[in-house]
N, C-alpha and C. Protein backbone atom coordinates (compact mmCIF):
# COMPACT_ATOMS: atom_id res chain seq x y z
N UNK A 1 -3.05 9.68 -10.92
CA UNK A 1 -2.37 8.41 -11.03
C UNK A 1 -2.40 7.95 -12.47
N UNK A 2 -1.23 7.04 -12.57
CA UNK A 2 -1.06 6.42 -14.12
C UNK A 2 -1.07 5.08 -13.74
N UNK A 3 -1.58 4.35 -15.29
CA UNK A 3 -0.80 2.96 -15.49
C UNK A 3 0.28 2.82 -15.00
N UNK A 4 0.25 1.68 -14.26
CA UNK A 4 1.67 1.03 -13.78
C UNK A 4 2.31 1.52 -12.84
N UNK A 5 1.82 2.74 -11.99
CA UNK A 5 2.57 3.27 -10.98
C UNK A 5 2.24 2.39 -9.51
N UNK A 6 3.18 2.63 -8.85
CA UNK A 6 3.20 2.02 -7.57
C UNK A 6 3.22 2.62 -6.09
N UNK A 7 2.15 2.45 -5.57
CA UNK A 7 1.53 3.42 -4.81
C UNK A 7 1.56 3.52 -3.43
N UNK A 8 1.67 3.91 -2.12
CA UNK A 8 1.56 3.26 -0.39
C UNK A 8 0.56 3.88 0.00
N UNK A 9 -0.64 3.64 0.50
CA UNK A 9 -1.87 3.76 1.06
C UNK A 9 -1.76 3.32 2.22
N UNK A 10 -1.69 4.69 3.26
CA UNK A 10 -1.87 4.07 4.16
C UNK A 10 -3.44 3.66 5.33
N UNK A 11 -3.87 3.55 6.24
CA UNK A 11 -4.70 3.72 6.69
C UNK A 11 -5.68 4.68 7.02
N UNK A 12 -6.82 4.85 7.46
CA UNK A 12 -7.78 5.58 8.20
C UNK A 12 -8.96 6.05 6.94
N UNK A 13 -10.17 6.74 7.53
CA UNK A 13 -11.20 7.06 6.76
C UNK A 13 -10.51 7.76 5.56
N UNK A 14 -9.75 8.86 5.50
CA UNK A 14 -9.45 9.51 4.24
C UNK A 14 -8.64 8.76 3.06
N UNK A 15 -7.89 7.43 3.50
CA UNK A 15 -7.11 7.09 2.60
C UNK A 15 -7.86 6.15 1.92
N UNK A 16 -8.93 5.37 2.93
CA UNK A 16 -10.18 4.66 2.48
C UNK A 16 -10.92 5.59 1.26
N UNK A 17 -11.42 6.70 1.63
CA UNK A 17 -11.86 7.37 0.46
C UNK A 17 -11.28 7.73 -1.10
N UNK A 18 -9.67 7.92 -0.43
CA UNK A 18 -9.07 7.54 -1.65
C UNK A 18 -8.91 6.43 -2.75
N UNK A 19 -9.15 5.21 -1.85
CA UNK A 19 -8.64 3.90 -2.38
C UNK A 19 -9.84 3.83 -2.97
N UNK A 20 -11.23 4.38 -2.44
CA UNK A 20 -13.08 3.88 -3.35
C UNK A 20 -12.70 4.81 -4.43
N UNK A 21 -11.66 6.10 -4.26
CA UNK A 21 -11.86 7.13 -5.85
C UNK A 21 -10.66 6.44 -7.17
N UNK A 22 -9.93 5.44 -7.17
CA UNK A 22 -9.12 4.75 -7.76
C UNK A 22 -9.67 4.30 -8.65
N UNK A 23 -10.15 4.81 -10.10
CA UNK A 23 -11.27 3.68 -11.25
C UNK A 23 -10.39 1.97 -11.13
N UNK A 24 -10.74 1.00 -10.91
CA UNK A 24 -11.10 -0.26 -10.89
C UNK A 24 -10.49 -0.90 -12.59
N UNK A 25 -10.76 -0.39 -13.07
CA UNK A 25 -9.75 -1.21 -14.30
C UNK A 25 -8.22 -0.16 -14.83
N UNK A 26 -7.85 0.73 -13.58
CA UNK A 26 -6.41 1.31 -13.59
C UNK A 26 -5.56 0.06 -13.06
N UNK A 27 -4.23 0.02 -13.81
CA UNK A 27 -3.18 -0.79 -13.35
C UNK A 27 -2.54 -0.77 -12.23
N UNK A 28 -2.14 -0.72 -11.28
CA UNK A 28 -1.55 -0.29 -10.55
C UNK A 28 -0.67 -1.72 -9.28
N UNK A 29 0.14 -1.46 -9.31
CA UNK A 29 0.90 -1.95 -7.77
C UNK A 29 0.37 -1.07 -6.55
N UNK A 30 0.09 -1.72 -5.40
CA UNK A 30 -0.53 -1.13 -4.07
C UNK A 30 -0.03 -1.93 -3.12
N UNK A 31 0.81 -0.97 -2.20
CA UNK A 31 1.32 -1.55 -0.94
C UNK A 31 0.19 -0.75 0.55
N UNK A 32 -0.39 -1.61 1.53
CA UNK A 32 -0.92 -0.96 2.53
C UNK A 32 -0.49 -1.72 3.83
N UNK A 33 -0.21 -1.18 4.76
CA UNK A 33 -0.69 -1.86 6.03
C UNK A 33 -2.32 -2.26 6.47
N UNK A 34 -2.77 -1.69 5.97
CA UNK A 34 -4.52 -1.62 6.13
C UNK A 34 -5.09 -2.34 5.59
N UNK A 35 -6.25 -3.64 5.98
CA UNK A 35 -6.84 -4.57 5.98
C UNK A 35 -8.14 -3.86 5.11
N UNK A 36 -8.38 -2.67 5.65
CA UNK A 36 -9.81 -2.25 5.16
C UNK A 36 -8.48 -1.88 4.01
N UNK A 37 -7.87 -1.53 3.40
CA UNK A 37 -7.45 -0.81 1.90
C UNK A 37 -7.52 -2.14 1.03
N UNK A 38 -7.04 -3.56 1.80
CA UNK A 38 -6.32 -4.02 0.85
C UNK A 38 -7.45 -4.78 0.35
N UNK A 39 -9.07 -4.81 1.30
CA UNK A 39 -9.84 -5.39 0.62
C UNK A 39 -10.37 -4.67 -0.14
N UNK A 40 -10.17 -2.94 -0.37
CA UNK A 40 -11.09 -2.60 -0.88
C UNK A 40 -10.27 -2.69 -2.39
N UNK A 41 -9.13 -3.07 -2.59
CA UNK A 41 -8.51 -3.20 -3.69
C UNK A 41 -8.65 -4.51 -4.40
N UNK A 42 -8.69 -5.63 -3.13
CA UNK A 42 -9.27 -7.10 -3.66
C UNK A 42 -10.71 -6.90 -4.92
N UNK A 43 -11.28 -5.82 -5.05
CA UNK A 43 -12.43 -5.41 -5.88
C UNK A 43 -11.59 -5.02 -7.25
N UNK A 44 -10.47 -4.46 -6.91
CA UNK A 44 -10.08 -3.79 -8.58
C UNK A 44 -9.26 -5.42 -9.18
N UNK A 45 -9.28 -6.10 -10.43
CA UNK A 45 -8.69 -7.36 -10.68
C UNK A 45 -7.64 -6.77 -11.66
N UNK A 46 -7.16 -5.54 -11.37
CA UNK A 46 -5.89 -5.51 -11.99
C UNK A 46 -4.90 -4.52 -11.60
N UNK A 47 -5.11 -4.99 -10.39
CA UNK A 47 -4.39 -3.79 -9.12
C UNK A 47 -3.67 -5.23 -8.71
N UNK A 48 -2.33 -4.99 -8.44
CA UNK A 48 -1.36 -5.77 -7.49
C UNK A 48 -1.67 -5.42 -6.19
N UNK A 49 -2.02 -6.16 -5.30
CA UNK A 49 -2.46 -5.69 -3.85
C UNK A 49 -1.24 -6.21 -2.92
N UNK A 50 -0.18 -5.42 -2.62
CA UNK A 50 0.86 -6.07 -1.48
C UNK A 50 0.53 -5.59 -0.37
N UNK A 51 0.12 -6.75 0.62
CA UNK A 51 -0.22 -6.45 1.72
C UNK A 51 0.92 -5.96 3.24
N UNK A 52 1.23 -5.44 3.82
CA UNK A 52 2.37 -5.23 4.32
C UNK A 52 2.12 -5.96 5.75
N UNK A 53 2.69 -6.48 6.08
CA UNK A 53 2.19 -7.37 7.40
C UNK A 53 2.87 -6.81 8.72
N UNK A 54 2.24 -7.38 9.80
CA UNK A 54 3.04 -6.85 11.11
C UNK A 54 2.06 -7.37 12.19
N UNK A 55 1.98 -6.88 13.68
CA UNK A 55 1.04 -7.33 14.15
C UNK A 55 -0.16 -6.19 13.61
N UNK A 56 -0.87 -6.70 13.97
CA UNK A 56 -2.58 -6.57 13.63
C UNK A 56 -3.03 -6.13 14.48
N UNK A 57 -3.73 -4.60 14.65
CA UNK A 57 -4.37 -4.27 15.57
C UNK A 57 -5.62 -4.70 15.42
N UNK A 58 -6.35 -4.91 16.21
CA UNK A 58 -7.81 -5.32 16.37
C UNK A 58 -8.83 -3.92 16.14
N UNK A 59 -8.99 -3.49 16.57
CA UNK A 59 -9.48 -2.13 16.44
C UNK A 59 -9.44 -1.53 15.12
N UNK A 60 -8.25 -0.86 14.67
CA UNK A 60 -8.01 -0.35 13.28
C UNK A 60 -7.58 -1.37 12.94
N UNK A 61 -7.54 -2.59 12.76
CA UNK A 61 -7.54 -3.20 11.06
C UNK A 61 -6.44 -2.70 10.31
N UNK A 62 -5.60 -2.63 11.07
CA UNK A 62 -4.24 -2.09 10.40
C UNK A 62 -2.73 -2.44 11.08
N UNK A 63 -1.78 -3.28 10.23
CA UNK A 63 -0.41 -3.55 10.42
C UNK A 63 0.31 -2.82 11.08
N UNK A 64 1.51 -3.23 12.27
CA UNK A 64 2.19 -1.86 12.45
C UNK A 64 3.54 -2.81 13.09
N UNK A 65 4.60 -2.32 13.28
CA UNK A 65 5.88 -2.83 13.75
C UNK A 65 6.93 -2.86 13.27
N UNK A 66 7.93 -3.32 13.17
CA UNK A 66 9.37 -3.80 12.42
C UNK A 66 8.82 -4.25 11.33
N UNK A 67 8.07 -5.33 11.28
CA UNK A 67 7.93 -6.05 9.99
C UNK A 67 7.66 -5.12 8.87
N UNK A 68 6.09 -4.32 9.28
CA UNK A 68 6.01 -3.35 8.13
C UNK A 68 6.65 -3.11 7.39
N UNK A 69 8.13 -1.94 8.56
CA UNK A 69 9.20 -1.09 8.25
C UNK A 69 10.43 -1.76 7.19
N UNK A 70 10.28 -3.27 7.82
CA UNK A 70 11.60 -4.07 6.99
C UNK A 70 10.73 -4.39 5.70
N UNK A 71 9.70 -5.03 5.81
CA UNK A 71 9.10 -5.43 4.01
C UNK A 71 9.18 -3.99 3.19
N UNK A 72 9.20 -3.07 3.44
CA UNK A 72 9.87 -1.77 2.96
C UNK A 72 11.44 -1.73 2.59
N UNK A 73 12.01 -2.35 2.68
CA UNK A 73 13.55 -1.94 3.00
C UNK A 73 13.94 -2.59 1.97
C-alpha cells in the first residue's frame, strides 16, 4: 500500500489481521462494512475511516444489505 490510496476491507479474522499490519501513520482512505475494522482504524489518526452502513448483524459486527451495496454506487 501507498500514501493516499483508497482501500475496501472487508470483514472476518484475516482482514482484521490485515487492518493490525497497516503502519498507523500511512495515509490512507478506508471503506468497511465491519465494526471490528473500522475501530481498529479509529487507532490510525490519519486514515479516513468510511464506515459503510446497513443493518448490523449482532454476531459478526458487520454491515450487510442494499445500503452497503448503494453507498458504493
Amino acid at each position: 500500500m501507498s500514501e493516499g490510496q483508497v482501500i475496501l476491507i472487508s470483514g472476518g479474522t484475516t482482514y482484521m489481521e490485515v487492518a493490525k499490519m497497516i503502519p498507523k501513520k500511512l495515509p490512507l482512505t478506508v471503506f468497511t462494512p465491519s465494526l471490528h475494522v473500522a475501530m481498529e482504524f479509529l487507532e490510525h489518526p490519519v486514515v479516513e475511516m468510511i464506515f459503510l452502513g446497513g443493518k448490523l448483524l449482532h454476531d459478526a459486527k458487520f454491515a450487510v444489505g442494499g445500503m452497503v451495496v448503494n453507498s458504493l454506487s
